[in-house]
Every structure is written in structure tokens, then in C-alpha cells.
N, C-alpha and C. Protein backbone atom coordinates (compact mmCIF):
# COMPACT_ATOMS: atom_id res chain seq x y z
N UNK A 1 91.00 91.16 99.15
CA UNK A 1 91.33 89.79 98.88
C UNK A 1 90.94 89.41 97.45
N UNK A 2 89.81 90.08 96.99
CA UNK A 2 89.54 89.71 95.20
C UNK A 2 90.22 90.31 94.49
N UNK A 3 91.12 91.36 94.74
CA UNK A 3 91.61 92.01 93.73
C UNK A 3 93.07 91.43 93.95
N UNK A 4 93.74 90.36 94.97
CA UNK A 4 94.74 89.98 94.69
C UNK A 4 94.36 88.57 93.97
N UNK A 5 93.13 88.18 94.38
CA UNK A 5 92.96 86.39 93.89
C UNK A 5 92.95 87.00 91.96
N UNK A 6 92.25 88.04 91.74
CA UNK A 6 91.94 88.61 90.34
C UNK A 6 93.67 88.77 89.64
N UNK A 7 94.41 89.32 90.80
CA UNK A 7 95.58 89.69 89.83
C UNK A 7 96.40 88.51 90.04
N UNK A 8 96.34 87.67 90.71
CA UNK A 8 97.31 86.60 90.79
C UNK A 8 96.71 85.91 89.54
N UNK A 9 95.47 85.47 88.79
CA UNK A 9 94.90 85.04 88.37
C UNK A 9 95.37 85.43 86.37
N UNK A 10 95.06 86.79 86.39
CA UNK A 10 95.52 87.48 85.28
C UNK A 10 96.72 87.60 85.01
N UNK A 11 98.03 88.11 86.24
CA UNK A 11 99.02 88.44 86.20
C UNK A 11 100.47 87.66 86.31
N UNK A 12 100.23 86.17 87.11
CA UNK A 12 101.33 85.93 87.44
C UNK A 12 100.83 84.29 87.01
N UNK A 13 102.67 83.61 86.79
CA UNK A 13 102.37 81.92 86.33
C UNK A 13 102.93 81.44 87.30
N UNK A 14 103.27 80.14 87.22
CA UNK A 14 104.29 79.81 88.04
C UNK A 14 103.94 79.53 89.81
N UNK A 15 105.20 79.29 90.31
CA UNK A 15 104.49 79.15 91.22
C UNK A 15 103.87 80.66 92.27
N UNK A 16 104.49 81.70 92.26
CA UNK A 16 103.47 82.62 92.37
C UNK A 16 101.94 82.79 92.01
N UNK A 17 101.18 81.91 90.88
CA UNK A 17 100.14 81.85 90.16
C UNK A 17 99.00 81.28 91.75
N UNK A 18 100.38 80.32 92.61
CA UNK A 18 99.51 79.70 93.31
C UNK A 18 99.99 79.74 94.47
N UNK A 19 100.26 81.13 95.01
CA UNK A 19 101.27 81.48 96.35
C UNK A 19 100.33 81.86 97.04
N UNK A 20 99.99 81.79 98.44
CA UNK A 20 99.50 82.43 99.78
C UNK A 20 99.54 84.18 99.84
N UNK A 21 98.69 84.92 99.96
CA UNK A 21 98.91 86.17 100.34
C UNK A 21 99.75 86.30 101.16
N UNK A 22 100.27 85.60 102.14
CA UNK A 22 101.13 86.52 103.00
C UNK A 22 102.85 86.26 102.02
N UNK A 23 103.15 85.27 101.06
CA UNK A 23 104.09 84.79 100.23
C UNK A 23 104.24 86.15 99.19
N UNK A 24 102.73 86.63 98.57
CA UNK A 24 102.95 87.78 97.78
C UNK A 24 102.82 89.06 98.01
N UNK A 25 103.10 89.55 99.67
CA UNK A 25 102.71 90.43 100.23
C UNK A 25 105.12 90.58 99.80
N UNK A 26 105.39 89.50 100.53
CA UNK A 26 106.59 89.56 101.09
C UNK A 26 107.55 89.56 99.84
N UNK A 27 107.04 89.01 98.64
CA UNK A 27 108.02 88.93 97.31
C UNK A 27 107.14 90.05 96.30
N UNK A 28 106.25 90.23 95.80
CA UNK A 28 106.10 91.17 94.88
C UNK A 28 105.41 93.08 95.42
N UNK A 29 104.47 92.74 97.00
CA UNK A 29 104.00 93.57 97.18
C UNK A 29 105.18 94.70 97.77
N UNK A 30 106.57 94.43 98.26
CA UNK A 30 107.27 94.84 99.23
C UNK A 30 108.05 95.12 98.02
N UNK A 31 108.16 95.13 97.01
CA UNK A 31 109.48 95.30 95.82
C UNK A 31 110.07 96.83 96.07
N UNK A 32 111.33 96.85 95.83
CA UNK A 32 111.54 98.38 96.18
C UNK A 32 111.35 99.13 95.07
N UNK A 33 111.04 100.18 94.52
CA UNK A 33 110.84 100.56 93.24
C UNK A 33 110.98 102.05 93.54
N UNK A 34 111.00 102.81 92.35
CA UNK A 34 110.83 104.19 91.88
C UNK A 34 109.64 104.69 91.19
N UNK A 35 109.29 105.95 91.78
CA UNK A 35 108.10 106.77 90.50
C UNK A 35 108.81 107.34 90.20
N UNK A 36 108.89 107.57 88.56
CA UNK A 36 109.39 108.49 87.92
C UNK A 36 108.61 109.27 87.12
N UNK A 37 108.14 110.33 86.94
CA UNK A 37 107.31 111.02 85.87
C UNK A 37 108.43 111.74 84.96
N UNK A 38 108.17 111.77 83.43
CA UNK A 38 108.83 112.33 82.92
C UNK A 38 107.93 112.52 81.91
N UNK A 39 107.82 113.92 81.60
CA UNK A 39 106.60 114.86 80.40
C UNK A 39 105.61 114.19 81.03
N UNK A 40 104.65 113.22 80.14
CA UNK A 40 103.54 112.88 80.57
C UNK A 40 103.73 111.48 80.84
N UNK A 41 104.55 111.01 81.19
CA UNK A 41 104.32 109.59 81.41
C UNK A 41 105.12 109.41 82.76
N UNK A 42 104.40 108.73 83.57
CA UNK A 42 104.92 108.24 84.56
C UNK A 42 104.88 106.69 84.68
N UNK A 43 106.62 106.10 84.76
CA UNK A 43 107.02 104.56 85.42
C UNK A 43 107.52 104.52 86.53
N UNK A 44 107.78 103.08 87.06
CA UNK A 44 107.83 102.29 87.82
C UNK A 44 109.08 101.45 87.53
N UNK A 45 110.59 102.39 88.36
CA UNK A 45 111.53 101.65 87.98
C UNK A 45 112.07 100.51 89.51
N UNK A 46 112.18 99.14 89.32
CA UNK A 46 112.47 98.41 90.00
C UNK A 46 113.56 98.39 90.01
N UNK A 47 113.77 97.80 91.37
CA UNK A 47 115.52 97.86 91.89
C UNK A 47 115.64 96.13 91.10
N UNK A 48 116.39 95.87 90.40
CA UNK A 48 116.98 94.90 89.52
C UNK A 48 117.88 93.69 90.72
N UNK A 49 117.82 94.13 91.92
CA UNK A 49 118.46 93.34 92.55
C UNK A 49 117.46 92.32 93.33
N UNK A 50 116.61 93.13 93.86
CA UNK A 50 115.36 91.89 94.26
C UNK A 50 115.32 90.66 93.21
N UNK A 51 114.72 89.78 93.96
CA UNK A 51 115.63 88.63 93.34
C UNK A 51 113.47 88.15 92.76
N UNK A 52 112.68 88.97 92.84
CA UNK A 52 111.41 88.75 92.31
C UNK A 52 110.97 90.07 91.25
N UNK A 53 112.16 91.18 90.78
CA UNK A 53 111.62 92.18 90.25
C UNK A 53 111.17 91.60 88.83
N UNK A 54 111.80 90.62 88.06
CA UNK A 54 111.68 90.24 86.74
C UNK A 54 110.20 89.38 87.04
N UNK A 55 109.56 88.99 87.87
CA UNK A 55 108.25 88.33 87.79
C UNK A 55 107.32 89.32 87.85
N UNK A 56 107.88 90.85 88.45
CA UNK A 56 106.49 91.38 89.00
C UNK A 56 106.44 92.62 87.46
N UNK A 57 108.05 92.53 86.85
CA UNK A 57 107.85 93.16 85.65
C UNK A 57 107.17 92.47 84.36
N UNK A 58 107.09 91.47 84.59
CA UNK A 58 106.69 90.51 83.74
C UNK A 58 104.78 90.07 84.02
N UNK A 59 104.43 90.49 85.22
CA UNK A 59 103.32 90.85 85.66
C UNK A 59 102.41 91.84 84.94
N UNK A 60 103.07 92.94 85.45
CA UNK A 60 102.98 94.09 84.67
C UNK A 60 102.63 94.17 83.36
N UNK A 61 103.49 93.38 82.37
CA UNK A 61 103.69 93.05 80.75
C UNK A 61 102.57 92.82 80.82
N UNK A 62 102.18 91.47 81.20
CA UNK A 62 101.15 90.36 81.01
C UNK A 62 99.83 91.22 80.91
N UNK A 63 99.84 91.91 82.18
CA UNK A 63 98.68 92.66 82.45
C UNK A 63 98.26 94.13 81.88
N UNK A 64 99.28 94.59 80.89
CA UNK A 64 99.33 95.95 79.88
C UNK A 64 98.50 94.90 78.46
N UNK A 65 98.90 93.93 78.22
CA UNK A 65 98.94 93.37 77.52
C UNK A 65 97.04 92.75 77.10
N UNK A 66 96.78 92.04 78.15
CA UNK A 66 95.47 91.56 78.41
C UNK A 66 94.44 92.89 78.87
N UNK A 67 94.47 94.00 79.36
CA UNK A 67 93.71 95.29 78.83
C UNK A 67 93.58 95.67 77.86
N UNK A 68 92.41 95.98 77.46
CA UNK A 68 91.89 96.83 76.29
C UNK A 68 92.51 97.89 76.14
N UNK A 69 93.06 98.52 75.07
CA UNK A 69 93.85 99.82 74.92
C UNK A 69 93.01 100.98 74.91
């Protein structure tokens, strides 16, 4: 439960910023996605049709972003 109140906190605006766990279980935790490794890097390609992939990619951003490199 702290590590979603932590990432809702860091990661998301809007009204997701202030959604119910069972709200971000059902829109960002359930996203359909891909692992892809290629050489040394492995992503995380989202299916573009979920109608929440651009918040949880934008999550993501936020949160590459606000870590220390």
C-alpha cells in the first residue's frame, strides 16, 4: 500500500494523482504491455489502444526523470 500511495504521489497528476487503489489496479496496473530486450536494454512496449497507456507512459517519464541517474 506505500509503494502505491509513494508512486501515485511521485508519478501520476490528475485525477489519477487522487484515484482509489482498486481505480489504479483496473486502469494503469492491468495495462497490456510487452518486454522487449534488445542488446542490453530492456522496454516496456504498451498497447497504444488502452485508453490509460499515455498516463502510465507519462508516469514512467515523470519517474525516470525525478531519479538520480
Amino acid at each position: 500500500m506505500d509503494l502505491t500511495a509513494w508512486a501515485q504521489h511521485l508519478c501520476l497528476d490528475g485525477a489519477l494523482a487522487a484515484a482509489e487503489p482498486k481505480k489504479l489496479r483496473y486502469r494503469l496496473f492491468h495495462t497490456a504491455a510487452r518486454v522487449a530486450t534488445t542488446g542490453r536494454a530492456t522496454t516496456g512496449r504498451l498497447d497504444r489502444n488502452w485508453p490509460w497507456a499515455a498516463a502510465l507512459a507519462a508516469a514512467f517519464k515523470r519517474l525516470r526523470t525525478a531519479l538520480p541517474a
